[in-house]
N, C-alpha and C. Protein backbone atom coordinates (compact mmCIF):
# COMPACT_ATOMS: atom_id res chain seq x y z
N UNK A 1 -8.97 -27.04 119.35
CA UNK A 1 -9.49 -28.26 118.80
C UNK A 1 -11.00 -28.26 118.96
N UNK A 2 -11.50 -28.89 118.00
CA UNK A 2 -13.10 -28.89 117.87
C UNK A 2 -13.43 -30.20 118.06
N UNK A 3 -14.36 -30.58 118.75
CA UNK A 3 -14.62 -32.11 118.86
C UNK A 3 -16.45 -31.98 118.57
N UNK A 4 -16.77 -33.16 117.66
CA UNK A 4 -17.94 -32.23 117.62
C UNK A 4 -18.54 -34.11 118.11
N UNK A 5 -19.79 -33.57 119.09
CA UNK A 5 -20.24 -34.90 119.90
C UNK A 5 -21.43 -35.06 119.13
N UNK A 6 -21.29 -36.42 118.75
CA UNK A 6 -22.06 -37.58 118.22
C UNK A 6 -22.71 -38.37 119.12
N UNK A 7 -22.85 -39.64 118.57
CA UNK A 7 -22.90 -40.95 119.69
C UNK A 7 -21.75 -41.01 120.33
N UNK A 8 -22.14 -41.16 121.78
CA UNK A 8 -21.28 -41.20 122.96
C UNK A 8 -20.26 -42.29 122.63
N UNK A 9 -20.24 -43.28 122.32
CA UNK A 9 -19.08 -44.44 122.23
C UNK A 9 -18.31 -43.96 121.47
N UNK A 10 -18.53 -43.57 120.24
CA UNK A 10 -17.84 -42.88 119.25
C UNK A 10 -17.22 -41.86 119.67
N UNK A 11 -17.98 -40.88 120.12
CA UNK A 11 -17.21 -39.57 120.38
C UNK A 11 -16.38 -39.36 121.60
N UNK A 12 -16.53 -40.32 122.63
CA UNK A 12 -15.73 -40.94 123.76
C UNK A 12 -14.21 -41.32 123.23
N UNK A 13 -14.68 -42.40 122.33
CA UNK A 13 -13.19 -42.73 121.64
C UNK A 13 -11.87 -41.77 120.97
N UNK A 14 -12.73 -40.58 119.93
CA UNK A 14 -12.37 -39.69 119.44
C UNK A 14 -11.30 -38.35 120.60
N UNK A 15 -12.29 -38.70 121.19
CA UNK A 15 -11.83 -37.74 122.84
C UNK A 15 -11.00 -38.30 123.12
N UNK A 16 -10.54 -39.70 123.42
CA UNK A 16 -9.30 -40.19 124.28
C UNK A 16 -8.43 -40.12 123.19
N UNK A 17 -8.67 -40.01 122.02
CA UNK A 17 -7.26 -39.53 121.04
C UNK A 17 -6.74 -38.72 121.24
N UNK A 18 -7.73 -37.18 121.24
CA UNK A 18 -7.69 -35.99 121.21
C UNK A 18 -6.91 -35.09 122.45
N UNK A 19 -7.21 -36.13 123.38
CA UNK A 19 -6.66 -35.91 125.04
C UNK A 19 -4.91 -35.07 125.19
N UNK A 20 -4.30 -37.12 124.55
CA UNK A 20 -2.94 -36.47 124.53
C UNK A 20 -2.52 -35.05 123.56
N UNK A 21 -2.96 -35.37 122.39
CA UNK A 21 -2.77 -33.90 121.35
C UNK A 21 -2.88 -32.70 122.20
N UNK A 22 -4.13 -32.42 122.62
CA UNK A 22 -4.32 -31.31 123.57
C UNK A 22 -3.57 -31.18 124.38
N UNK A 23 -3.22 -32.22 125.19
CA UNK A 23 -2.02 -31.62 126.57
C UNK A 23 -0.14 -31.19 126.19
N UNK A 24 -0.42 -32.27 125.01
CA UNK A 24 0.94 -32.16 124.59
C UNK A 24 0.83 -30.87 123.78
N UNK A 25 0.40 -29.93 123.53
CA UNK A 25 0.65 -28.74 122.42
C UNK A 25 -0.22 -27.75 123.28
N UNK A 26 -0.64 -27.66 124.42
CA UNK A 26 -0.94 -26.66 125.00
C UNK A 26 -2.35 -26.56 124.80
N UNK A 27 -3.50 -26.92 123.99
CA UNK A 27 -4.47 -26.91 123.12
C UNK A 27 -5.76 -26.76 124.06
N UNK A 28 -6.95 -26.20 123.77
CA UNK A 28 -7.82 -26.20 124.35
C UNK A 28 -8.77 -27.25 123.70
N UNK A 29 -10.12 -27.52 124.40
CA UNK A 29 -10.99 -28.02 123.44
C UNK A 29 -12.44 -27.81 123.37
N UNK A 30 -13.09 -27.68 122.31
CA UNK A 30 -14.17 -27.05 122.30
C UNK A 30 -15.19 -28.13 122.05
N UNK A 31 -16.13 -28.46 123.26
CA UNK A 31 -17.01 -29.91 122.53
C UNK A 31 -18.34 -29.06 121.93
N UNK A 32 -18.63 -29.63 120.47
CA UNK A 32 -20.23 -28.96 120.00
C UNK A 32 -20.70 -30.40 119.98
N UNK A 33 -22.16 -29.50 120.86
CA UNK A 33 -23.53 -30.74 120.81
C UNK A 33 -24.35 -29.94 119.42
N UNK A 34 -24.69 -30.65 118.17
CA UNK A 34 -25.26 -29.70 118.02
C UNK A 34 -26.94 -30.79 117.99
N UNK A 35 -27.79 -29.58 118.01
CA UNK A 35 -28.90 -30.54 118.64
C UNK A 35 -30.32 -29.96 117.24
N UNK A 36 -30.78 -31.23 116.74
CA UNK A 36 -31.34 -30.88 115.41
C UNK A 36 -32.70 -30.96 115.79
N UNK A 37 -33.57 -31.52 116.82
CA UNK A 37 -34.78 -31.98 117.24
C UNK A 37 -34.53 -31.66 118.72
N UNK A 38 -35.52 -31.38 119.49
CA UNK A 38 -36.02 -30.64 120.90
C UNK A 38 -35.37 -32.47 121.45
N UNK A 39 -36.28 -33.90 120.96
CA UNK A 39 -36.08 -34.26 121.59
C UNK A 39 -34.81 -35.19 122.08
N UNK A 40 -33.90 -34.31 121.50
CA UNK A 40 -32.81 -34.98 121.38
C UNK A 40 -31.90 -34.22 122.88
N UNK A 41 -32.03 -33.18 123.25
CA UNK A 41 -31.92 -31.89 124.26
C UNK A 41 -30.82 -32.90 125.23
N UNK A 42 -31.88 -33.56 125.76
CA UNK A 42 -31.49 -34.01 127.28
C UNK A 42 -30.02 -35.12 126.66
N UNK A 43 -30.11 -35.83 126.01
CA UNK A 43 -29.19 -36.53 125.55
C UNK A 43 -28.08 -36.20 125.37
N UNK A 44 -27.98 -35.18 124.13
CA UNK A 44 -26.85 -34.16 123.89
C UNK A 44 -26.40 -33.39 124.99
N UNK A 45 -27.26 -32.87 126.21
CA UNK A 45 -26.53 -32.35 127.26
C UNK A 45 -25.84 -33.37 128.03
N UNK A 46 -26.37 -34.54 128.22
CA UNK A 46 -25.82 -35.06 129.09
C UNK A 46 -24.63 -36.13 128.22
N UNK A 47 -24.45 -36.14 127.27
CA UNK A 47 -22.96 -36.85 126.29
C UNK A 47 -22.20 -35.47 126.96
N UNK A 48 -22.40 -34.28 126.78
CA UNK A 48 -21.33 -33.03 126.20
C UNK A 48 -21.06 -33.18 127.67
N UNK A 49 -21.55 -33.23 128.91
CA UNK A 49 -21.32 -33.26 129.73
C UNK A 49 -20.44 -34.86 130.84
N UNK A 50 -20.67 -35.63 129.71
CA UNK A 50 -20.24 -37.16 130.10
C UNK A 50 -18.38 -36.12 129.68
N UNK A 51 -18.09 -36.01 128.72
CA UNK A 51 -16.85 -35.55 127.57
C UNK A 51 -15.99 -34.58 128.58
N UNK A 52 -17.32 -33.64 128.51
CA UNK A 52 -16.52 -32.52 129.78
C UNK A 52 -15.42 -32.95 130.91
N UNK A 53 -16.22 -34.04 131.53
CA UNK A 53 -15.80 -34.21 132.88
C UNK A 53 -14.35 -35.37 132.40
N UNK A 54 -14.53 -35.55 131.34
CA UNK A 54 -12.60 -36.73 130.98
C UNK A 54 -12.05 -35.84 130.72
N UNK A 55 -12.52 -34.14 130.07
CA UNK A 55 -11.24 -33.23 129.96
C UNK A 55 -10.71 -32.81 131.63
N UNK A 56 -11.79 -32.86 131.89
CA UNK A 56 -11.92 -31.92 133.50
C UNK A 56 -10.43 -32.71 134.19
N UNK A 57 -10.29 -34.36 134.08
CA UNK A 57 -10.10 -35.48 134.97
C UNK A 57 -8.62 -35.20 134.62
N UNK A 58 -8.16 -34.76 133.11
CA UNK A 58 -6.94 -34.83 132.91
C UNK A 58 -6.25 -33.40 132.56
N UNK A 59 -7.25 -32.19 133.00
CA UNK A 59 -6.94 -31.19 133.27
C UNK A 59 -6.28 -30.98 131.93
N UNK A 60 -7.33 -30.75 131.05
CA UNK A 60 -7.14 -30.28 129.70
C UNK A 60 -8.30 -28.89 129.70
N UNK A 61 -8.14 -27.92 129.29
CA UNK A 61 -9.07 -27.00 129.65
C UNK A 61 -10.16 -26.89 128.02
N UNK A 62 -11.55 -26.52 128.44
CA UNK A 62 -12.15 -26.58 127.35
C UNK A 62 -13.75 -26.02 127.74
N UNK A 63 -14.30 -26.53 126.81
CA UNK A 63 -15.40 -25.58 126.79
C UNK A 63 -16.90 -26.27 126.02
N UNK A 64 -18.08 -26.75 126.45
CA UNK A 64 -18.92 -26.96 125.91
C UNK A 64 -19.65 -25.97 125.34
N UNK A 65 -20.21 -26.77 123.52
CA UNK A 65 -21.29 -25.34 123.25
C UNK A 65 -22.34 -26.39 122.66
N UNK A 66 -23.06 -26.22 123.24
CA UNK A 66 -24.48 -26.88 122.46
C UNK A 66 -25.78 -25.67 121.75
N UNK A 67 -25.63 -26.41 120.59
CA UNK A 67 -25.86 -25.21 119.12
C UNK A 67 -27.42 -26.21 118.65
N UNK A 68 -28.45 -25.33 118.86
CA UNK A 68 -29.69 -25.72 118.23
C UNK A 68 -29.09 -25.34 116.34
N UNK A 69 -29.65 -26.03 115.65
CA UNK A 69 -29.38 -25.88 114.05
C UNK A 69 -30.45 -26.69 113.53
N UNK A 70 -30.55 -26.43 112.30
CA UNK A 70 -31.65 -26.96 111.15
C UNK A 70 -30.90 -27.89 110.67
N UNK A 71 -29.26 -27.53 110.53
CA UNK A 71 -28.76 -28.19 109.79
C UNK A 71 -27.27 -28.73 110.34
N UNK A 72 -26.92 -29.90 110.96
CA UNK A 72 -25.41 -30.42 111.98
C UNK A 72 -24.47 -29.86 111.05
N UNK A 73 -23.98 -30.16 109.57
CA UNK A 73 -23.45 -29.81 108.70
C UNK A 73 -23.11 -28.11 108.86
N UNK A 74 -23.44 -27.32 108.52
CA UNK A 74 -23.58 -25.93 108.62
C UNK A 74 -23.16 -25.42 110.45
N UNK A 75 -23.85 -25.98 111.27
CA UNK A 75 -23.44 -25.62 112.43
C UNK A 75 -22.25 -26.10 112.44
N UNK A 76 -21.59 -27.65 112.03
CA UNK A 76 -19.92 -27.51 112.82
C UNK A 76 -18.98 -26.53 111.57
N UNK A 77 -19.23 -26.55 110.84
CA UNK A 77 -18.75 -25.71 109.47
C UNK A 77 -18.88 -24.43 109.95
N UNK A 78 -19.48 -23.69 110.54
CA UNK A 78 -19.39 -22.60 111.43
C UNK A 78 -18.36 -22.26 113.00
N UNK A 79 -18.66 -23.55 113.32
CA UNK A 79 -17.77 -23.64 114.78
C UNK A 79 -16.68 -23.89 113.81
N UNK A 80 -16.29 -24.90 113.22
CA UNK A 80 -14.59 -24.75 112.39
C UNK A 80 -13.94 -23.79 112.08
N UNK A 81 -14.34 -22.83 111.73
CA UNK A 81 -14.05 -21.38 111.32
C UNK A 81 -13.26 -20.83 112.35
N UNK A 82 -13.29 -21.58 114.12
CA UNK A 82 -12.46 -20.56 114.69
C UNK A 82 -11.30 -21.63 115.69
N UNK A 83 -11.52 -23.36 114.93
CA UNK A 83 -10.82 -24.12 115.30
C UNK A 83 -9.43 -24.46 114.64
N UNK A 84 -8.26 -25.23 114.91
CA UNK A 84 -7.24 -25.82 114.70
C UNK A 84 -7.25 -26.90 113.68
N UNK A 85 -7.83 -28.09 114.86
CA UNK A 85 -8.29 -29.16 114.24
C UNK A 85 -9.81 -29.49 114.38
N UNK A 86 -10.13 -30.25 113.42
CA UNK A 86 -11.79 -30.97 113.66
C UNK A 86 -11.41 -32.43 114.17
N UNK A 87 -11.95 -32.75 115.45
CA UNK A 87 -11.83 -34.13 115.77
C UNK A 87 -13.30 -34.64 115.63
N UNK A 88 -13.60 -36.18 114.97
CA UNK A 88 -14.71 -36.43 114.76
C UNK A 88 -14.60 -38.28 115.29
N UNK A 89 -15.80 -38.85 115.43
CA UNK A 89 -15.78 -40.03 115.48
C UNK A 89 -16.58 -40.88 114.50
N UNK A 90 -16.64 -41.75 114.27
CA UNK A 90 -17.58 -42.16 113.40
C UNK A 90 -17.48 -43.62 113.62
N UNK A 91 -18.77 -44.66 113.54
CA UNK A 91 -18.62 -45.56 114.20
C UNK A 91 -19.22 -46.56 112.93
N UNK A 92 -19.71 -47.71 113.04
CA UNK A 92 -20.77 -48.47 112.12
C UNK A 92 -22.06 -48.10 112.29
N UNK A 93 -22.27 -48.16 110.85
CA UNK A 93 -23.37 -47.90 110.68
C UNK A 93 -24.64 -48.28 109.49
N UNK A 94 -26.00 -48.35 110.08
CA UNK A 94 -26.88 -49.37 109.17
C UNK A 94 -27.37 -48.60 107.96
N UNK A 95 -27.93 -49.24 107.12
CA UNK A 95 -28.07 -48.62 105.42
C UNK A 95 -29.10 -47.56 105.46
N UNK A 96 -29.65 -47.45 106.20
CA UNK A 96 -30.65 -46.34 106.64
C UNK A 96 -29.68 -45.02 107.43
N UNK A 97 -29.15 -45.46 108.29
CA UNK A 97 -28.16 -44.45 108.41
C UNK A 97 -27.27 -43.72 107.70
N UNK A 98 -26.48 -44.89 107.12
CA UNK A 98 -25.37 -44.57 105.34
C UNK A 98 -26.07 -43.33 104.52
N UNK A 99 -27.55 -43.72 104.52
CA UNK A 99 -28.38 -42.98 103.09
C UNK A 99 -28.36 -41.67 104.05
N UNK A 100 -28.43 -41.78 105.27
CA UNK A 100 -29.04 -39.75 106.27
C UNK A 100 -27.81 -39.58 106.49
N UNK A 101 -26.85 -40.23 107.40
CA UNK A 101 -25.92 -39.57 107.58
C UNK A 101 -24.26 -39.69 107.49
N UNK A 102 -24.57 -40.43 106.70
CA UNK A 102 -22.91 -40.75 105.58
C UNK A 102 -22.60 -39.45 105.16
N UNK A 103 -23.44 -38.71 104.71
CA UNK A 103 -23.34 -37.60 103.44
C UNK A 103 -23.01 -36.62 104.50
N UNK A 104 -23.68 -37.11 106.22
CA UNK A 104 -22.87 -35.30 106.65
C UNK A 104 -21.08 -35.53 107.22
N UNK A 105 -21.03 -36.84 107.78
CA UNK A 105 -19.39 -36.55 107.97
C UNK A 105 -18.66 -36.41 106.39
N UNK A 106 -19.17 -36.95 105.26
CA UNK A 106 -18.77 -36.46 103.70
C UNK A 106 -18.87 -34.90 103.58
N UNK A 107 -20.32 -34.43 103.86
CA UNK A 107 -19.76 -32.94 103.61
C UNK A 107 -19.11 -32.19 104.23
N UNK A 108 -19.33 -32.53 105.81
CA UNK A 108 -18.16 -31.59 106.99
C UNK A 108 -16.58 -31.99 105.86
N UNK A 109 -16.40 -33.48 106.10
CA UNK A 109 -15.09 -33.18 105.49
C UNK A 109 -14.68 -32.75 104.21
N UNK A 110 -15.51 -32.20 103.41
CA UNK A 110 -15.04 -31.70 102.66
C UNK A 110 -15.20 -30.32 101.93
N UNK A 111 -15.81 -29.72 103.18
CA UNK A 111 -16.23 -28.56 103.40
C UNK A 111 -15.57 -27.49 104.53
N UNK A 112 -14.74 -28.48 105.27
CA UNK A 112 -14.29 -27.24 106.12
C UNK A 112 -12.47 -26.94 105.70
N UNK A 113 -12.56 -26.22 106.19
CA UNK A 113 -11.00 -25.21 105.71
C UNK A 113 -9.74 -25.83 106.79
N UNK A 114 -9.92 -26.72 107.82
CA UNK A 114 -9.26 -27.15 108.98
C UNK A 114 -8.90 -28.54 108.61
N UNK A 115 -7.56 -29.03 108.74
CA UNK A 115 -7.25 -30.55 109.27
C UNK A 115 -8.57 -31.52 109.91
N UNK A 116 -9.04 -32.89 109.76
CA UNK A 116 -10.07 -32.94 110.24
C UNK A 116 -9.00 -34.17 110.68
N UNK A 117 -9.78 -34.84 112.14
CA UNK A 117 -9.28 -36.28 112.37
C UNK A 117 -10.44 -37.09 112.63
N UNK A 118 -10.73 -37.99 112.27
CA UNK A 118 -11.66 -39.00 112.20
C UNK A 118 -11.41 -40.31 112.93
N UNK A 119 -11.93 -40.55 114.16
CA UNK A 119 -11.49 -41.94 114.26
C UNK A 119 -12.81 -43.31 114.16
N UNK A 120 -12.58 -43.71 113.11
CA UNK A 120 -13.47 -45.06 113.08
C UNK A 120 -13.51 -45.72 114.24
N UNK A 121 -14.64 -46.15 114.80
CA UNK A 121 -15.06 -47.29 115.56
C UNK A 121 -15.74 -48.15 115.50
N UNK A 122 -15.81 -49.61 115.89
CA UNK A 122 -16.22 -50.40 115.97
C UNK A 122 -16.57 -50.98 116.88
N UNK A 123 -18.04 -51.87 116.64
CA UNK A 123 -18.48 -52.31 118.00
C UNK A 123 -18.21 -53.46 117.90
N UNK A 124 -16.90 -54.51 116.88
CA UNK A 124 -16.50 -55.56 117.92
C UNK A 124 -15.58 -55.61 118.62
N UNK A 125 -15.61 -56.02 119.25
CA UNK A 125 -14.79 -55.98 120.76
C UNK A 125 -13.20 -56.95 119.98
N UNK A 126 -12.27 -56.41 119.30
CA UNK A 126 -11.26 -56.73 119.19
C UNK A 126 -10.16 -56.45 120.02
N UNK A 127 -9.15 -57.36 120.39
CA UNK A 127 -8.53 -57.36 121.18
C UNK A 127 -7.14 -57.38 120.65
N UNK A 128 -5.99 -56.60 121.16
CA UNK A 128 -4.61 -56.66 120.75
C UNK A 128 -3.37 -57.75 120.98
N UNK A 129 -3.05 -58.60 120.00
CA UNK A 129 -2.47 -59.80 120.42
C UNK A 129 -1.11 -58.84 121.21
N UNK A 130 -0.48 -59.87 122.19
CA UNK A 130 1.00 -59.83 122.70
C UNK A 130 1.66 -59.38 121.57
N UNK A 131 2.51 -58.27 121.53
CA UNK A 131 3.99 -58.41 120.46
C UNK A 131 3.09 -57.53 118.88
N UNK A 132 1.92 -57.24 118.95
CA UNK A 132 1.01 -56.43 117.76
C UNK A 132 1.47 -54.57 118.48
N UNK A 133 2.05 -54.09 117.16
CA UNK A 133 2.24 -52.88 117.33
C UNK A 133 1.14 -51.78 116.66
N UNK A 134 1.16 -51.09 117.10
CA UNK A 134 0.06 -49.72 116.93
C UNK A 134 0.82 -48.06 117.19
N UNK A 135 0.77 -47.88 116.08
CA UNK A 135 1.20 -46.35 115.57
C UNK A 135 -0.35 -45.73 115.09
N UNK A 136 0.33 -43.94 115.84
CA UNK A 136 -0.53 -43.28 115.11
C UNK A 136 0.18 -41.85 114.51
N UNK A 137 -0.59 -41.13 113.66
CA UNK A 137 -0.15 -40.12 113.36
C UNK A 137 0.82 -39.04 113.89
N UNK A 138 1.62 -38.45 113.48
CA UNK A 138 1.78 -37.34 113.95
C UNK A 138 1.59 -36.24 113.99
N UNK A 139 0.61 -35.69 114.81
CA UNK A 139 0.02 -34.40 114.20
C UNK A 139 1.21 -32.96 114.58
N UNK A 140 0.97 -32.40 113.57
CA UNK A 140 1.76 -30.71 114.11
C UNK A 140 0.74 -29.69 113.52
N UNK A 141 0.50 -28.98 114.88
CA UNK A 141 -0.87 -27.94 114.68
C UNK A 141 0.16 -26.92 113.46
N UNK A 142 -0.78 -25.98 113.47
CA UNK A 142 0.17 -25.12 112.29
C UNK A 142 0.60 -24.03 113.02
N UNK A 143 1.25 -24.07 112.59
CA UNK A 143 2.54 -22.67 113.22
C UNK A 143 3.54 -23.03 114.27
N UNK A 144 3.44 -24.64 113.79
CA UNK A 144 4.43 -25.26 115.13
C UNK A 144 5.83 -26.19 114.48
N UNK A 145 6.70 -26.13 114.93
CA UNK A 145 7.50 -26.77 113.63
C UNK A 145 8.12 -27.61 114.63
């Protein structure tokens, strides 16, 4: 599994999806920082390393790679090439953002050759009434029946 780290809230969330999948199917996980500006460095190490330590906690085995690139697009489209699934997060976001970076979770997904999972987030704080049910997918990696 590929988890590729974004904003920490987001990609936090994406991760606690990704958790059970991984333990339940044996799965490893691979977190990419990929890092487009120097001064972004310290940040991206220390998210990939926030991520690390919830696989560490539930003894899911995995692996950080933090990838300098010109281009985020092209770098996880490269790391996909030797993943399962793409786990991604994606959260709200303002019209200045929409116009830069709408277009790259659009082209990852529709550019890579892998299952992708996406989990939307939101920053209002909604809460689950008593007796409200919640399903999610069922994933089956491939070659697993």
């Amino acid at each position: 599994m590929l988890l590729v780290s974004g904003k920490y809230y987001e990609t936090r969330k994406a991760l606690l999806l990704a958790l059970p999948l991984a333990k339940e199917y044996g799965a490893s996980i691979d977190i990419l920082a990929v890092i487009t500006d120097d001064k972004q460095v310290e940040l991206a190490k220390g998210n990939a390393d926030r991520l690390s330590k919830m696989c560490t906690r539930v003894n899911v085995p995995h692996e950080v790679h933090i990838v300098r690139s010109k281009s985020r697009v092209d770098a996880v489209l490269q790391a996909a090439k030797k993943c399962d699934l793409l786990v991604m997060g994606a959260g709200a976001q303002t019209a200045i953002e929409k116009t830069l970076f709408g277009t790259v979770y659009d082209r990852i997904i529709r550019s890579v050759d892998v299952p992708v999972m996406v989990l939307k987030t939101t920053n209002v704080n909604k809460t689950l009434q008593p007796g409200t049910s919640v399903s999610f997918p069922t994933f089956m990696p491939p070659g697993r029946t």
